[in-house]
N, C-alpha and C. Protein backbone atom coordinates (compact mmCIF):
# COMPACT_ATOMS: atom_id res chain seq x y z
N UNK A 1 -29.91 39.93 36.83
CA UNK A 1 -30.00 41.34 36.50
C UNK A 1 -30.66 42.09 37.64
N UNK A 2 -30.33 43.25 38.35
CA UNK A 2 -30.44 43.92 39.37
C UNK A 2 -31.53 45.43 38.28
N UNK A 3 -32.45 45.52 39.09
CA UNK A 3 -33.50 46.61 38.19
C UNK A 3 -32.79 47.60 39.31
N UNK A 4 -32.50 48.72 39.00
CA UNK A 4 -31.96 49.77 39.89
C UNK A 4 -33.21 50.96 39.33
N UNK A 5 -33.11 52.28 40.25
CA UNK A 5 -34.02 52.74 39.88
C UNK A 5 -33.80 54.25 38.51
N UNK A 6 -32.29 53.89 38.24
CA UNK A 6 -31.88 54.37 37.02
C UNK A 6 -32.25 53.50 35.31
N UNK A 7 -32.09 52.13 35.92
CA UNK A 7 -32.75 51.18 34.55
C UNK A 7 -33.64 51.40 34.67
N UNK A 8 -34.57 51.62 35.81
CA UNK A 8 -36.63 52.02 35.41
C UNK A 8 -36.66 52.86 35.06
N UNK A 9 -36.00 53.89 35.28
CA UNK A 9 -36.02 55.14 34.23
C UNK A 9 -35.48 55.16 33.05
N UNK A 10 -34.65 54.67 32.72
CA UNK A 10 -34.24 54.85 31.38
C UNK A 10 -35.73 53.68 30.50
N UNK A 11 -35.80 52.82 30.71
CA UNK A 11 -36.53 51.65 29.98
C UNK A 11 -37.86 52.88 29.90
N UNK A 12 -38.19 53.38 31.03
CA UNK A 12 -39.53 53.99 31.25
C UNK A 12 -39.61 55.39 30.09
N UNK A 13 -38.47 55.79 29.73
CA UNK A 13 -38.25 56.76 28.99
C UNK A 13 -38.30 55.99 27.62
N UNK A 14 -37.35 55.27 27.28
CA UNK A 14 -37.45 54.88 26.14
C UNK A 14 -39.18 54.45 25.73
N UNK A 15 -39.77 53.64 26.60
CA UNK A 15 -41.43 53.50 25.99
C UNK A 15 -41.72 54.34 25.74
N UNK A 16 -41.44 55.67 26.83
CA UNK A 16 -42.37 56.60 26.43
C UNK A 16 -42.39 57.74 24.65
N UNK A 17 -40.67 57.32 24.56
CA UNK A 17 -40.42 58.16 23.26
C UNK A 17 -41.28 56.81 21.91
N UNK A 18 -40.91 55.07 21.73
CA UNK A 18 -41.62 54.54 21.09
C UNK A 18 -43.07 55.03 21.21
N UNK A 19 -43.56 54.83 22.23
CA UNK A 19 -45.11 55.19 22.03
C UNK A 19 -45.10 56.92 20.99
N UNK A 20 -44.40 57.72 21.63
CA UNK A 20 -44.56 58.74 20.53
C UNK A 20 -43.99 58.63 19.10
N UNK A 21 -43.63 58.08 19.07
CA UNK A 21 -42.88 57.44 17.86
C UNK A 21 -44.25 56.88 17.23
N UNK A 22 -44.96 55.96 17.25
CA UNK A 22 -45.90 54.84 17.23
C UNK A 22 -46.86 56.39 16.99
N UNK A 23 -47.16 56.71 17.92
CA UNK A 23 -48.30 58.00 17.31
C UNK A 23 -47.81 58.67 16.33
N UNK A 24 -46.61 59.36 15.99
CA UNK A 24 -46.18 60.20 14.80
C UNK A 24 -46.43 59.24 13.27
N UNK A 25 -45.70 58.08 13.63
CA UNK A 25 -46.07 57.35 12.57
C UNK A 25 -47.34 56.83 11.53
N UNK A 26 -48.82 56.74 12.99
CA UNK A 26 -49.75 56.67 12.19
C UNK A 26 -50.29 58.02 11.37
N UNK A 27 -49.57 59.14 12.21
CA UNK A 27 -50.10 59.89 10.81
C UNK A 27 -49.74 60.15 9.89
N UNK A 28 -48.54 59.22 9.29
CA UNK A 28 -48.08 59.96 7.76
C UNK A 28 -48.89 58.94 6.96
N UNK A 29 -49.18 58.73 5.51
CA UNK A 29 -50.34 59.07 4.88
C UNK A 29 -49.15 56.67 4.70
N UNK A 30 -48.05 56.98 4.68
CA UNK A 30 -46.97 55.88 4.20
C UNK A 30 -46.40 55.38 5.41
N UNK A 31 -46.38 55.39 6.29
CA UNK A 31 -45.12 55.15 7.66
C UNK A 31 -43.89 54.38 6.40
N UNK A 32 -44.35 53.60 5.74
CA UNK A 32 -43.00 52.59 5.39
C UNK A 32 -41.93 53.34 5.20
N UNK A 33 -41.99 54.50 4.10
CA UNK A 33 -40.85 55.49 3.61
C UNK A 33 -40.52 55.75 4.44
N UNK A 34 -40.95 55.89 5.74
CA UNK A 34 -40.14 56.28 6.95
C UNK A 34 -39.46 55.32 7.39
N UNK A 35 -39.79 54.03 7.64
CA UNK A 35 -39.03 53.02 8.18
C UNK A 35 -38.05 52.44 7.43
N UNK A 36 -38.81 52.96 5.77
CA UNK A 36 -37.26 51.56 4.92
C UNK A 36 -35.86 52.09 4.90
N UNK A 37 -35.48 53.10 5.35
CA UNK A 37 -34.08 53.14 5.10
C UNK A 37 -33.03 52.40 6.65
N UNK A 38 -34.22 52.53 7.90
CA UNK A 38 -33.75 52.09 8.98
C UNK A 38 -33.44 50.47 8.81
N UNK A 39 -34.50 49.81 7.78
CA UNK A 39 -34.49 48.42 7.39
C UNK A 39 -33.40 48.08 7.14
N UNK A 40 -32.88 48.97 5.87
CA UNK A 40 -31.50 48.82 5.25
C UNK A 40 -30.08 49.09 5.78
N UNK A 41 -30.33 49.96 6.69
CA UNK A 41 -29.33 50.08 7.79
C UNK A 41 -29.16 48.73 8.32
N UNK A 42 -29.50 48.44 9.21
CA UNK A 42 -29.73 47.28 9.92
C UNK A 42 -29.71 46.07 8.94
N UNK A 43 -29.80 46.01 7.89
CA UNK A 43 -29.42 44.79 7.15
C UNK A 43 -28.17 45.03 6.70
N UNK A 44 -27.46 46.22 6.67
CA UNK A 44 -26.16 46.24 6.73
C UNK A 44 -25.02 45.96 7.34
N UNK A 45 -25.62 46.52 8.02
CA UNK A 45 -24.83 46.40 9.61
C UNK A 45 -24.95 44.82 9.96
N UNK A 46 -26.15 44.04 9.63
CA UNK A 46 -26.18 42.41 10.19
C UNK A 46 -25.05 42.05 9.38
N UNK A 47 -25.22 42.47 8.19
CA UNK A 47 -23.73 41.47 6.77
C UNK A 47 -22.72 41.68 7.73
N UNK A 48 -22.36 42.72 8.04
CA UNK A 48 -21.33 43.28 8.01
C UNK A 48 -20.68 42.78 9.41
N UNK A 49 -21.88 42.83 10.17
CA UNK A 49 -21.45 41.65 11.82
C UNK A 49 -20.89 40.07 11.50
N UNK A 50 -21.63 39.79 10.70
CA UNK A 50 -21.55 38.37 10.31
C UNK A 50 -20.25 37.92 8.98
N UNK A 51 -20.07 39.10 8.39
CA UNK A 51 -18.59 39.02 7.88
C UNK A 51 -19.02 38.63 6.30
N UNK A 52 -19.96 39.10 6.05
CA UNK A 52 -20.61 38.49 4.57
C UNK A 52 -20.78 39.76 3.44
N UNK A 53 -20.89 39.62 2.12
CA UNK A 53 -20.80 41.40 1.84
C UNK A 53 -22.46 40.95 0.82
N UNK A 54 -22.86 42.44 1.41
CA UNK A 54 -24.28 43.22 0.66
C UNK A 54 -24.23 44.28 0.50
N UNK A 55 -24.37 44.61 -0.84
CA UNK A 55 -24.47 45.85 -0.89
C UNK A 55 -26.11 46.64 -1.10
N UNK A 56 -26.73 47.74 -1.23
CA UNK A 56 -28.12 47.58 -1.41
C UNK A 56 -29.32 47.20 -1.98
N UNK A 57 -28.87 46.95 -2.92
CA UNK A 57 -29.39 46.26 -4.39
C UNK A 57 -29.56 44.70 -3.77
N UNK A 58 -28.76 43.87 -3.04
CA UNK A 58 -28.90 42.71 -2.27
C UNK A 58 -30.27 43.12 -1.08
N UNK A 59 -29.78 44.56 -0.50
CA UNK A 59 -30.96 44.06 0.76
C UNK A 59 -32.15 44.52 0.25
């Protein structure tokens, strides 16, 4: 893998939006309600890579 100085920027950007991400989050009183629907996404999307069926009530 060749680091060019467009991948240090992009990678360098993306930390920088997680880290703000990571700060917004500790202040809601719950972070989870914020995160569980991304959970369920992503456990969808895995069935659904892998060729298996869930619906939400499964994840």
């Amino acid at each position: 893998m060749t680091w060019n100085l467009r991948l240090v920027l992009l990678l360098d950007e993306a930390s920088r939006a997680l880290g703000e991400l990571a700060g917004l989050l500790r202040r809601l009183p719950n972070p989870y309600l914020f995160i569980r629907p991304f959970i369920r996404k992503e456990a969808g999307l895995s069935s659904w890579i892998e060729g298996t069926q869930a619906d939400l009530l499964d994840v």
